[in-house]
PDB file of N, CA and C in Angstrom:
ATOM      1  N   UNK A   1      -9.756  75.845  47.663  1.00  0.00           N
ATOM      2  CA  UNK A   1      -9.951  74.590  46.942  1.00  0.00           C
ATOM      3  C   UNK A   1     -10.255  73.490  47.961  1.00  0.00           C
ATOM      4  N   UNK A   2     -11.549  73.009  47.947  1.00  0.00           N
ATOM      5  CA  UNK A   2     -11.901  72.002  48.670  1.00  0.00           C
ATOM      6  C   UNK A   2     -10.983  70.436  48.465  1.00  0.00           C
ATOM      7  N   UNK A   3     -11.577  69.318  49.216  1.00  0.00           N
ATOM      8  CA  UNK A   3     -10.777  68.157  48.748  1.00  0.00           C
ATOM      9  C   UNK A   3     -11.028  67.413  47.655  1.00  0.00           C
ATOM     10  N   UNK A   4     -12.425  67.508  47.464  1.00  0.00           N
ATOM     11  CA  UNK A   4     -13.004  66.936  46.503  1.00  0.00           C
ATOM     12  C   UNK A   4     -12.410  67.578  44.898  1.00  0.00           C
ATOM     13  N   UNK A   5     -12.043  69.004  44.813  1.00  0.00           N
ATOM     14  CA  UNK A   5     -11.334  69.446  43.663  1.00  0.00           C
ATOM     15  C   UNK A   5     -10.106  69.288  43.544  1.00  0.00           C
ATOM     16  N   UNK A   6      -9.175  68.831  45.022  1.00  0.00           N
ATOM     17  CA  UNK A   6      -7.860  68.344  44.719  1.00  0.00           C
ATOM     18  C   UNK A   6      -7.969  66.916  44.433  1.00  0.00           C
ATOM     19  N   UNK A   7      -8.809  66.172  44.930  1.00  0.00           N
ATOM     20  CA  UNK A   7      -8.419  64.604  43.971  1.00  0.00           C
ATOM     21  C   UNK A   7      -8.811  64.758  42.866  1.00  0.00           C
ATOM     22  N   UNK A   8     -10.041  65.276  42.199  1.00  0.00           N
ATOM     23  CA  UNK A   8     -10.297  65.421  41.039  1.00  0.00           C
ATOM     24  C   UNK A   8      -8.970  65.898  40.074  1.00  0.00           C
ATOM     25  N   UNK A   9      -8.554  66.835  40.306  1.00  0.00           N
ATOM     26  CA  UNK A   9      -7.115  66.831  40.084  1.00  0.00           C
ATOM     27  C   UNK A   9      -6.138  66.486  39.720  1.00  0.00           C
ATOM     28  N   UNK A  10      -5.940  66.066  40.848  1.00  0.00           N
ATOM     29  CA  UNK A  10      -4.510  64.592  40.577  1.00  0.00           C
ATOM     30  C   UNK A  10      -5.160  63.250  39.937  1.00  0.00           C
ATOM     31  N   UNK A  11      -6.149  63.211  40.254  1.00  0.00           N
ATOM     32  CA  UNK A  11      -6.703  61.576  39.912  1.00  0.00           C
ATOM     33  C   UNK A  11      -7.491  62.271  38.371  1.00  0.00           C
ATOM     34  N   UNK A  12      -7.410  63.200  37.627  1.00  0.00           N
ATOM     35  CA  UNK A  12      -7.701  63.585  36.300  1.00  0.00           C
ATOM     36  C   UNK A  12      -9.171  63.368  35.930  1.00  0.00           C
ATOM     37  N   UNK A  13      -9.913  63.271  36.656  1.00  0.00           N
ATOM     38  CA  UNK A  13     -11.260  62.934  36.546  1.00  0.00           C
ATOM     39  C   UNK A  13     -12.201  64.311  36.753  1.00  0.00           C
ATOM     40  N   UNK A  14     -13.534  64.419  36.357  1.00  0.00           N
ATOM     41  CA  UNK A  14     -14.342  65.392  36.235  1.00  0.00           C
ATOM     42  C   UNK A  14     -15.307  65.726  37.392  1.00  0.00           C
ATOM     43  N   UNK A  15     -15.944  64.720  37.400  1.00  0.00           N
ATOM     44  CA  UNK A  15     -17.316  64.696  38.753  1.00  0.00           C
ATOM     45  C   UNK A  15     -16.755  64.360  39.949  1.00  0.00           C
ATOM     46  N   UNK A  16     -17.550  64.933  40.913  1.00  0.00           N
ATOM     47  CA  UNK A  16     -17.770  64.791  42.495  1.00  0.00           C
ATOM     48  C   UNK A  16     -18.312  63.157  42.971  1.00  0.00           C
ATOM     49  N   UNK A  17     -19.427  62.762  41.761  1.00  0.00           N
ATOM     50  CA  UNK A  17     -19.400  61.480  41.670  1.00  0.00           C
ATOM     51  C   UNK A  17     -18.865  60.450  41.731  1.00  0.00           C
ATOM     52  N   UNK A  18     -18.072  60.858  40.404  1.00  0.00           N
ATOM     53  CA  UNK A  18     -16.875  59.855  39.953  1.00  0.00           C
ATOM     54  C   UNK A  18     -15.859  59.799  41.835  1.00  0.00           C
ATOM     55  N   UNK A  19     -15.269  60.958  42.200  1.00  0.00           N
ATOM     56  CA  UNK A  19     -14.388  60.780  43.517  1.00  0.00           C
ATOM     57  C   UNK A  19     -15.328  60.021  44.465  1.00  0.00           C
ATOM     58  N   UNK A  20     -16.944  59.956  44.673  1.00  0.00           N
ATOM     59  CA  UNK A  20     -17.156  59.153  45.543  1.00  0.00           C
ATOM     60  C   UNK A  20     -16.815  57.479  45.346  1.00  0.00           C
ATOM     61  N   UNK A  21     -17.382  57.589  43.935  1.00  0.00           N
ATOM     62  CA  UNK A  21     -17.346  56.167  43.777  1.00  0.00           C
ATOM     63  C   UNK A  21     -15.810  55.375  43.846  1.00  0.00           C
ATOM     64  N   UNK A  22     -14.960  56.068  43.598  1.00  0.00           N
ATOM     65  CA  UNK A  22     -13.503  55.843  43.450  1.00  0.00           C
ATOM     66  C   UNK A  22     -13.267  55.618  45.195  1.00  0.00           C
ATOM     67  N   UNK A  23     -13.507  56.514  46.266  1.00  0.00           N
ATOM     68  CA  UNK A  23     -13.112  56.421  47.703  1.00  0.00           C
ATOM     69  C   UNK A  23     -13.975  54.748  48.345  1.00  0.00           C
ATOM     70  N   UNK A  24     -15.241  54.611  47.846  1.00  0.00           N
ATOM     71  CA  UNK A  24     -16.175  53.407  48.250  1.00  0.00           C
ATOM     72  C   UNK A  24     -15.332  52.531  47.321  1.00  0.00           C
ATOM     73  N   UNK A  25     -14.778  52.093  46.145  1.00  0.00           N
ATOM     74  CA  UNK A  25     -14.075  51.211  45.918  1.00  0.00           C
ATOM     75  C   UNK A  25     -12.986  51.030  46.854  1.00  0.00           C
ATOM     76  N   UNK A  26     -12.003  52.138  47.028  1.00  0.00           N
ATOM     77  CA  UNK A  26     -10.969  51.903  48.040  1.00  0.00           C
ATOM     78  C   UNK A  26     -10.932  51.418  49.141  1.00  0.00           C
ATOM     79  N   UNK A  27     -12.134  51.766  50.164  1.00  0.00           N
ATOM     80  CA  UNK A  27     -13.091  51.107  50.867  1.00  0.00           C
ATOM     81  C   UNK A  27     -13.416  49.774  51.294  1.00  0.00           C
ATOM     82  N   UNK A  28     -14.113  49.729  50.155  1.00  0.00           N
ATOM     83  CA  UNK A  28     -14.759  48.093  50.295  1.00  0.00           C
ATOM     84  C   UNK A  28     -13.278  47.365  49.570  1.00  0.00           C
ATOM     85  N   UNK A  29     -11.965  47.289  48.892  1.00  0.00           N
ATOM     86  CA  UNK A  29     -10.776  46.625  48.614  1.00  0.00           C
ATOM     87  C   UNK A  29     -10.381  46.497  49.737  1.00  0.00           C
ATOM     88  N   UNK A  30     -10.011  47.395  50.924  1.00  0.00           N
ATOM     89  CA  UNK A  30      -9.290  47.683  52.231  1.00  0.00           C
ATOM     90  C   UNK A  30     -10.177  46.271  53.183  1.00  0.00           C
ATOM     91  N   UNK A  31     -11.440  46.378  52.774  1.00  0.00           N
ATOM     92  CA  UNK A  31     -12.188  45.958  53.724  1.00  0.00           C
ATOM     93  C   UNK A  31     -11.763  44.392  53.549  1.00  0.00           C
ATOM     94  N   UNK A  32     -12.120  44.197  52.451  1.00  0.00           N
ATOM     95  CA  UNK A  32     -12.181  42.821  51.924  1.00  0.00           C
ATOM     96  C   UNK A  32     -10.774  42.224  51.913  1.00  0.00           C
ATOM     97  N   UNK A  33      -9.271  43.281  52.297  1.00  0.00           N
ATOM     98  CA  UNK A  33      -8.141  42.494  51.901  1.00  0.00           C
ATOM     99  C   UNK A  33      -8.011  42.145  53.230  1.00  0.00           C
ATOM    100  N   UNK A  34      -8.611  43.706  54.074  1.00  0.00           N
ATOM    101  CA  UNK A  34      -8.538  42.826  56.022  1.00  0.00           C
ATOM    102  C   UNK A  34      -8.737  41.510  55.981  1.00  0.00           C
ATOM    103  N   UNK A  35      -9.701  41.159  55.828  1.00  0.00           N
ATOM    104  CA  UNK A  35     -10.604  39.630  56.084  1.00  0.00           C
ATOM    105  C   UNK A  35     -10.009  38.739  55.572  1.00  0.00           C
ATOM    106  N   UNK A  36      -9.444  38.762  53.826  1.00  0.00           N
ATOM    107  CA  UNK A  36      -8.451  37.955  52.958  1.00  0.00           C
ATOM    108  C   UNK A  36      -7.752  37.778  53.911  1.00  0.00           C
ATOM    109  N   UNK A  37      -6.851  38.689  54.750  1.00  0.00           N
ATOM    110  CA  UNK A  37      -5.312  38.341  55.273  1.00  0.00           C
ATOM    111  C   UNK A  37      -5.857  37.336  56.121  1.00  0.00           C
ATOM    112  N   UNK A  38      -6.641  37.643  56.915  1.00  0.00           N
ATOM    113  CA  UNK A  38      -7.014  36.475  58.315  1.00  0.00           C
ATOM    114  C   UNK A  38      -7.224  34.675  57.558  1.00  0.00           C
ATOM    115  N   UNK A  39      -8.222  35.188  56.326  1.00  0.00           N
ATOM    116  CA  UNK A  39      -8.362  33.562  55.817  1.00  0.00           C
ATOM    117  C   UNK A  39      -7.091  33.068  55.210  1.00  0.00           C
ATOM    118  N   UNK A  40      -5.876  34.336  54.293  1.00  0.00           N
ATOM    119  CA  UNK A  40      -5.548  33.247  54.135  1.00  0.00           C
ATOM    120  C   UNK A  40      -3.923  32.834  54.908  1.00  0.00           C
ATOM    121  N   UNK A  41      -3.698  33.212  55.472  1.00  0.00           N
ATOM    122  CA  UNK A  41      -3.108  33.551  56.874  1.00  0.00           C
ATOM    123  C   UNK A  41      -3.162  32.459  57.549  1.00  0.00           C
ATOM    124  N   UNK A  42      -4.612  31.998  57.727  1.00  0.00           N
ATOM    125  CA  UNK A  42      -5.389  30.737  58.454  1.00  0.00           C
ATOM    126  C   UNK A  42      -4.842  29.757  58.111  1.00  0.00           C
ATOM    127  N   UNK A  43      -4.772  29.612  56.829  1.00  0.00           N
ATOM    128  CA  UNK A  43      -5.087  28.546  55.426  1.00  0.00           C
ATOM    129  C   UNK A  43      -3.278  28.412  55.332  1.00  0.00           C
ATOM    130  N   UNK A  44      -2.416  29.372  55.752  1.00  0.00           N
ATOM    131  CA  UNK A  44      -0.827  28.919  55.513  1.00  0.00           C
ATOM    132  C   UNK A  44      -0.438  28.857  56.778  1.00  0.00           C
ATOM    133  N   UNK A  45      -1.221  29.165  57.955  1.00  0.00           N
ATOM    134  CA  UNK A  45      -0.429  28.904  59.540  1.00  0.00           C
ATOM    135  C   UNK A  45       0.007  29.631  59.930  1.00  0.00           C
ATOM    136  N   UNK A  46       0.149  30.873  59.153  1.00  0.00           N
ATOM    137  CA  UNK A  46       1.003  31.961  59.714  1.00  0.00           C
ATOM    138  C   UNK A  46       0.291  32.233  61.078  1.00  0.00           C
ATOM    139  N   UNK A  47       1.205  32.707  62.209  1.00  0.00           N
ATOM    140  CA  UNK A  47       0.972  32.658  63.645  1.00  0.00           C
ATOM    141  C   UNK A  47       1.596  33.736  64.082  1.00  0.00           C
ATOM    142  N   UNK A  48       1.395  34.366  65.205  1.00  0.00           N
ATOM    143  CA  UNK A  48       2.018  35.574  65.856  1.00  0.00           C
ATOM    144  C   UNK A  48       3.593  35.095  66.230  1.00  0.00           C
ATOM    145  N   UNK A  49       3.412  34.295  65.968  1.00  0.00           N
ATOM    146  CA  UNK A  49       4.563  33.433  66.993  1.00  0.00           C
ATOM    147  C   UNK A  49       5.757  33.628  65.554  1.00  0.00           C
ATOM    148  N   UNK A  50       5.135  33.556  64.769  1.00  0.00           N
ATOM    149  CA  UNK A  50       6.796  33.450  63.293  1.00  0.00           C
ATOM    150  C   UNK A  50       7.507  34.840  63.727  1.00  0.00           C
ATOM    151  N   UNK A  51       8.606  35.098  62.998  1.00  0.00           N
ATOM    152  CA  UNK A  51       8.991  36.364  63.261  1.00  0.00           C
ATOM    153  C   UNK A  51       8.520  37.262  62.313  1.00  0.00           C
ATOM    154  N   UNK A  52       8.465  38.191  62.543  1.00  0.00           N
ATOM    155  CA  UNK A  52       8.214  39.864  61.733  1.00  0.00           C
ATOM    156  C   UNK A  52       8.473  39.567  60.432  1.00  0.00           C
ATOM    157  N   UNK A  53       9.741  39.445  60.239  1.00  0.00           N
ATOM    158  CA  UNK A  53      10.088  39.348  58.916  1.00  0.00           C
ATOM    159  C   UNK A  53       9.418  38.726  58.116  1.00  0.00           C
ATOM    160  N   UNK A  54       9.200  37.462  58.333  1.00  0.00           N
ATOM    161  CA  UNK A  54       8.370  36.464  57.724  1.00  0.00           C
ATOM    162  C   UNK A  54       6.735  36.649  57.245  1.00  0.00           C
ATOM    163  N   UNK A  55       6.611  37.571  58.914  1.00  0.00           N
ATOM    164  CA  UNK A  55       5.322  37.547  58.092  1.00  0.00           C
ATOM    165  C   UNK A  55       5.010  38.517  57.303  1.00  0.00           C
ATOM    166  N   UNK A  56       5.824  39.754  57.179  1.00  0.00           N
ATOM    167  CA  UNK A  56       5.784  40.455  56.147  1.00  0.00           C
ATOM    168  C   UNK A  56       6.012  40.128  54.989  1.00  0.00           C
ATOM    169  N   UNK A  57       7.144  39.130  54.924  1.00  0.00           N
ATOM    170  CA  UNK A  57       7.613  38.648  53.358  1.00  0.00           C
ATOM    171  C   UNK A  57       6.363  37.776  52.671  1.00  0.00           C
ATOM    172  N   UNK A  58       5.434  37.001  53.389  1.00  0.00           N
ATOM    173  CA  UNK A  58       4.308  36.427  53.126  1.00  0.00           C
ATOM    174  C   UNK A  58       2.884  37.169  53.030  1.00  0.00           C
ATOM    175  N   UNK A  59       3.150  38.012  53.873  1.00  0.00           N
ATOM    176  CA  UNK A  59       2.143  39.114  53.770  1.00  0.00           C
ATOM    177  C   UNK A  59       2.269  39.742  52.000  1.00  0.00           C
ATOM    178  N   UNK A  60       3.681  40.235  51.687  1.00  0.00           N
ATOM    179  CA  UNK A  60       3.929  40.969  50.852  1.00  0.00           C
ATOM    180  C   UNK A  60       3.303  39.394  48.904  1.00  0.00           C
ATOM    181  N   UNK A  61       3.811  38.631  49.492  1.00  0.00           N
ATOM    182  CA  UNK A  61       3.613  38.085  48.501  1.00  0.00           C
ATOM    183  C   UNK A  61       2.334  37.368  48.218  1.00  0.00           C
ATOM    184  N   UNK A  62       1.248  37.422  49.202  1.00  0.00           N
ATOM    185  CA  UNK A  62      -0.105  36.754  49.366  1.00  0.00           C
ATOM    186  C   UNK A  62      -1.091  37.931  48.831  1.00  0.00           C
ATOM    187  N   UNK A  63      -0.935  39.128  50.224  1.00  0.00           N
ATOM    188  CA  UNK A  63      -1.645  40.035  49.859  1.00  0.00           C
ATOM    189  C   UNK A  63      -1.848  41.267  49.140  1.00  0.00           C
ATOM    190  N   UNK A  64      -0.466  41.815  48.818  1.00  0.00           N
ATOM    191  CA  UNK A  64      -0.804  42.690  48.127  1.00  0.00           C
ATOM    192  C   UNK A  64      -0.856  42.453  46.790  1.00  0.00           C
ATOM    193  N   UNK A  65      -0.664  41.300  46.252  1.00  0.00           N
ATOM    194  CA  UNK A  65      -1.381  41.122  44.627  1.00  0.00           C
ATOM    195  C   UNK A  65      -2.520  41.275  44.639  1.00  0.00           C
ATOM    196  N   UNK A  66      -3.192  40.282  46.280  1.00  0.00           N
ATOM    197  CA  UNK A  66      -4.704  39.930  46.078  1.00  0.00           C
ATOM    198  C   UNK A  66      -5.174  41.553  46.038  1.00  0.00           C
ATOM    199  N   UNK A  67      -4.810  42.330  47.114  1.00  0.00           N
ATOM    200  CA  UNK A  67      -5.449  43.734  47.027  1.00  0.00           C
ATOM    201  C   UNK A  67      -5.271  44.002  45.572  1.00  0.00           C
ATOM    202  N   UNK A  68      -4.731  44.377  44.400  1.00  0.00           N
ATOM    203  CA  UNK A  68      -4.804  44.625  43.686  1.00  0.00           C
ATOM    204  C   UNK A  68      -5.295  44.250  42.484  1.00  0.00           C
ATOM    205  N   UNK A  69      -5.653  43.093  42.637  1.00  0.00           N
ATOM    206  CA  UNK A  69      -7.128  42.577  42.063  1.00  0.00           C
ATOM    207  C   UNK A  69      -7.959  42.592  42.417  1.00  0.00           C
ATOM    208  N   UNK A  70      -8.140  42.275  43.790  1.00  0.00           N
ATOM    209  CA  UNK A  70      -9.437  43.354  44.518  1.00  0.00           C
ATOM    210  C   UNK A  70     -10.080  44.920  43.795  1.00  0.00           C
ATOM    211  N   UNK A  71      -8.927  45.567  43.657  1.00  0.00           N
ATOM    212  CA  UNK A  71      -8.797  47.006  43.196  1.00  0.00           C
ATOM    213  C   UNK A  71      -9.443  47.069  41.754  1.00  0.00           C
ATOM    214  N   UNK A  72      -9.102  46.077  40.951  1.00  0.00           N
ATOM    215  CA  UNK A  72      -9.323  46.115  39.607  1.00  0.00           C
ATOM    216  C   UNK A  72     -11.092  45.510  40.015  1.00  0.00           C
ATOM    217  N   UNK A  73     -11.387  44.222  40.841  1.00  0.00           N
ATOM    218  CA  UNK A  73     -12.174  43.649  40.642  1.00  0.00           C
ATOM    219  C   UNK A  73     -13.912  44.444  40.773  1.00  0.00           C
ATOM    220  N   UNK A  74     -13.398  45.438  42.158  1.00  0.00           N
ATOM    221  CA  UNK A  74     -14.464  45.935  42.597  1.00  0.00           C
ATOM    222  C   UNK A  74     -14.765  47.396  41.858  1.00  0.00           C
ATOM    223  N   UNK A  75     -13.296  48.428  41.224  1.00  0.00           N
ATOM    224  CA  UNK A  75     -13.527  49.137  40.387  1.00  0.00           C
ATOM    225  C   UNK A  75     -14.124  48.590  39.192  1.00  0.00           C
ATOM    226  N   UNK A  76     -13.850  47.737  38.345  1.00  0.00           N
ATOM    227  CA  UNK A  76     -15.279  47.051  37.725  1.00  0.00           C
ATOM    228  C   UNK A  76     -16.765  46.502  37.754  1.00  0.00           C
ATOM    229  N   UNK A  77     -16.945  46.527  39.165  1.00  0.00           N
ATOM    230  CA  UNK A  77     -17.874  46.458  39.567  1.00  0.00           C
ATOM    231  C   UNK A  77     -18.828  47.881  39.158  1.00  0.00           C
ATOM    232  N   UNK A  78     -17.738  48.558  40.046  1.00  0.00           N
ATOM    233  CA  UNK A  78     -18.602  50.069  39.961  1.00  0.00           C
ATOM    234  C   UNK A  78     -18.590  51.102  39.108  1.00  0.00           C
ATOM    235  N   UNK A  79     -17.947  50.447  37.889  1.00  0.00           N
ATOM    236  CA  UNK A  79     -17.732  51.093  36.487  1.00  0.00           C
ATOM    237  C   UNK A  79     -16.251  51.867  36.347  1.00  0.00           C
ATOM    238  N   UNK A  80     -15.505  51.747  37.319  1.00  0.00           N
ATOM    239  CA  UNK A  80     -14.384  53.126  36.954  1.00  0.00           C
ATOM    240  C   UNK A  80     -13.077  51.409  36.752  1.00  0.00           C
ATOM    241  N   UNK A  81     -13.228  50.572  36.448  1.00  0.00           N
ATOM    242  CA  UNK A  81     -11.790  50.044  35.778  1.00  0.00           C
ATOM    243  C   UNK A  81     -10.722  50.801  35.011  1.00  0.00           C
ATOM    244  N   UNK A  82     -11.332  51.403  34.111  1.00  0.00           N
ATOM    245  CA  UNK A  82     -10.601  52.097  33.527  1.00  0.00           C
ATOM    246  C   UNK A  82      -9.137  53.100  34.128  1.00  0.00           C
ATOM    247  N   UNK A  83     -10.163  53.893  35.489  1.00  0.00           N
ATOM    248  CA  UNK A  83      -9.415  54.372  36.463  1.00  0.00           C
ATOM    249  C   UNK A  83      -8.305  53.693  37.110  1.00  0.00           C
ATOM    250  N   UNK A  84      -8.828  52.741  37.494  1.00  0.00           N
ATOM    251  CA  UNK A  84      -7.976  51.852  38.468  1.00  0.00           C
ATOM    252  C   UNK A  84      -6.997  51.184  37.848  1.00  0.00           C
ATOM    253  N   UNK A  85      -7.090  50.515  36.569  1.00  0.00           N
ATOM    254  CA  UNK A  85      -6.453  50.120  35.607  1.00  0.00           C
ATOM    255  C   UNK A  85      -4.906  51.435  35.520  1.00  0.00           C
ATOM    256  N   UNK A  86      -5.648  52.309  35.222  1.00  0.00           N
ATOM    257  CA  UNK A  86      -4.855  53.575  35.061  1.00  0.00           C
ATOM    258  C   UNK A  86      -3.715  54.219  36.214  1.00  0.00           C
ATOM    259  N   UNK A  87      -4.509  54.062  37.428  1.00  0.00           N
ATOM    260  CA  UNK A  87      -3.968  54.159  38.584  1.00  0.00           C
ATOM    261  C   UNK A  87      -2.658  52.658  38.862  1.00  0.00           C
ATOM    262  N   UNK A  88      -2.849  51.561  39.117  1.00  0.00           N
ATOM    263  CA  UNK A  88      -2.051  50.476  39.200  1.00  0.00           C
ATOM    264  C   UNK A  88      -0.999  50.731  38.443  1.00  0.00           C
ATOM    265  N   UNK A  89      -1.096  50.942  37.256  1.00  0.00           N
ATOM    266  CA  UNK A  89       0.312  51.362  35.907  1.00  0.00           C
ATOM    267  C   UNK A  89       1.041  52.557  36.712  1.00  0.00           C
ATOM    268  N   UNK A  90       0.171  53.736  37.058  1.00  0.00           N
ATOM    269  CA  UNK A  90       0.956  54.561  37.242  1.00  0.00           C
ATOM    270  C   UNK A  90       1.821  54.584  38.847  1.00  0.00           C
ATOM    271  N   UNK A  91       0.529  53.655  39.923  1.00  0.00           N
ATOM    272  CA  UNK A  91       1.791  53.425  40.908  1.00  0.00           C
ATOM    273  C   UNK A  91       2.735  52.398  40.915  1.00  0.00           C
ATOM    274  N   UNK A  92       2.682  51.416  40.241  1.00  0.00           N
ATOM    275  CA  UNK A  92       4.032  50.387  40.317  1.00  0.00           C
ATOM    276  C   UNK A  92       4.818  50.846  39.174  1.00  0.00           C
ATOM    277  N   UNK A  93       4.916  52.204  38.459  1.00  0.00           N
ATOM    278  CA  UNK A  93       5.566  52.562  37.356  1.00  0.00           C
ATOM    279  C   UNK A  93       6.407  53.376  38.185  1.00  0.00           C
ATOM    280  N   UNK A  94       5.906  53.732  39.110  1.00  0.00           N
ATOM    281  CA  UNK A  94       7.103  54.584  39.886  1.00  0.00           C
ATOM    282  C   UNK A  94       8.384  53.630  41.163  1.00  0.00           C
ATOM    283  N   UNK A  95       7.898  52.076  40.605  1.00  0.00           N
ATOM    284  CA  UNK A  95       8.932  51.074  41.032  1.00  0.00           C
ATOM    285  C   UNK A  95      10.342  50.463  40.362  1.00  0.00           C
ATOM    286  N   UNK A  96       9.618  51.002  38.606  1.00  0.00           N
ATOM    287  CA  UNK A  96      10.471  50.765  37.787  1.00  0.00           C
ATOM    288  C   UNK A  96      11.139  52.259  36.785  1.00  0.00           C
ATOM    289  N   UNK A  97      12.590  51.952  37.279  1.00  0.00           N
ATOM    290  CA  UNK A  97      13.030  53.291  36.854  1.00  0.00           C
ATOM    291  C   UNK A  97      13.271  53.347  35.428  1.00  0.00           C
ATOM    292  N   UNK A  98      13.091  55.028  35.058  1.00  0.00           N
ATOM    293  CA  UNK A  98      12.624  55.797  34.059  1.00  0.00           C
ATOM    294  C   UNK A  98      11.203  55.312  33.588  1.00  0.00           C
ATOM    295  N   UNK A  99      10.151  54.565  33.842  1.00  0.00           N
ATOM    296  CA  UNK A  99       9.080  54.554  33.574  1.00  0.00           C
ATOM    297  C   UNK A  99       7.981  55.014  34.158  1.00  0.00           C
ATOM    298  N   UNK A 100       8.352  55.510  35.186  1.00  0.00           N
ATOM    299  CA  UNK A 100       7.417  55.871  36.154  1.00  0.00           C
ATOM    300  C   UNK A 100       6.581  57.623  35.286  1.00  0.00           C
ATOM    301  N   UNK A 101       7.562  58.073  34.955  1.00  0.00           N
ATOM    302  CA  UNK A 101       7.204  59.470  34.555  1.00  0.00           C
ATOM    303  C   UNK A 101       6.367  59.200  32.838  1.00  0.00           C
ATOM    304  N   UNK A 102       6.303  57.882  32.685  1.00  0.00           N
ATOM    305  CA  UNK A 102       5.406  57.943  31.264  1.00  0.00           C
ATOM    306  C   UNK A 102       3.986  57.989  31.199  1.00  0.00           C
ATOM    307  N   UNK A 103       3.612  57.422  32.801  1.00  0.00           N
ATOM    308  CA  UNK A 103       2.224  57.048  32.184  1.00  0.00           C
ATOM    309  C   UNK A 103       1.409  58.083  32.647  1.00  0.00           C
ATOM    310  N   UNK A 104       1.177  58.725  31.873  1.00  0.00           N
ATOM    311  CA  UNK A 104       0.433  60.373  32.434  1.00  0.00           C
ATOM    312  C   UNK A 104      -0.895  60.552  31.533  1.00  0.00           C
ATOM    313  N   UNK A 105      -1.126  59.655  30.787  1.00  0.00           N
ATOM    314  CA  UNK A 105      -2.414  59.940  29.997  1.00  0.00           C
ATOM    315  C   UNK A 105      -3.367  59.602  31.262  1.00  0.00           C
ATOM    316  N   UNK A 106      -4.736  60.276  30.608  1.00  0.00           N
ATOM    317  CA  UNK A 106      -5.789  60.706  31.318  1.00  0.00           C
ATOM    318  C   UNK A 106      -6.151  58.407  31.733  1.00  0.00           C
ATOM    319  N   UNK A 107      -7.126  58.725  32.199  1.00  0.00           N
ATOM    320  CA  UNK A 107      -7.321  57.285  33.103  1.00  0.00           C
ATOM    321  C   UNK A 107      -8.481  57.212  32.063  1.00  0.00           C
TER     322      UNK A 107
END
């Protein structure tokens, strides 16, 4: 079993297609949240100089929402929202207990 038939797989989807277009969304989100962090990073002062903690706790609350509208924004772009939509539920469902194991319908 190649890789391309194990994400198809887990990620419940049919085509070889569909997994490219899904990896180039992931892609270009990663790409675009790099660059986000620097602007907005810029834009609140955050500096090498704060401590760790901090800038993770700001990190955590700046960027990873933005990535995840990123996620939604650019999977709409390239037609698979639906997916991604599907995907987001099912990983922050495994943050909130006993819900994590519900959301198993197809994407």
């Amino acid at each position: 079993m190649n890789i391309f038939d194990r994400l198809k797989k887990r990620w419940q989807i049919e085509s070889n297609w569909q997994v490219i277009i899904i990896l180039i969304v992931f892609s270009c989100t990663g790409f675009s949240a790099m660059y986000a962090k620097d602007f907005v990073f810029n834009i609140l002062g955050v500096t090498p100089d704060l401590p760790l903690w901090l800038r993770i706790l700001i990190w955590l609350v700046t960027i990873l929402p933005l990535y995840n509208l990123l996620l939604i924004i650019y999977g709409t772009l390239f037609g698979q929202r639906e997916f991604f939509w599907w995907f987001l539920k099912k990983t922050f469902g495994r943050f909130v207990p006993g819900k994590g194991k519900k959301v198993t319908s197809e994407p």
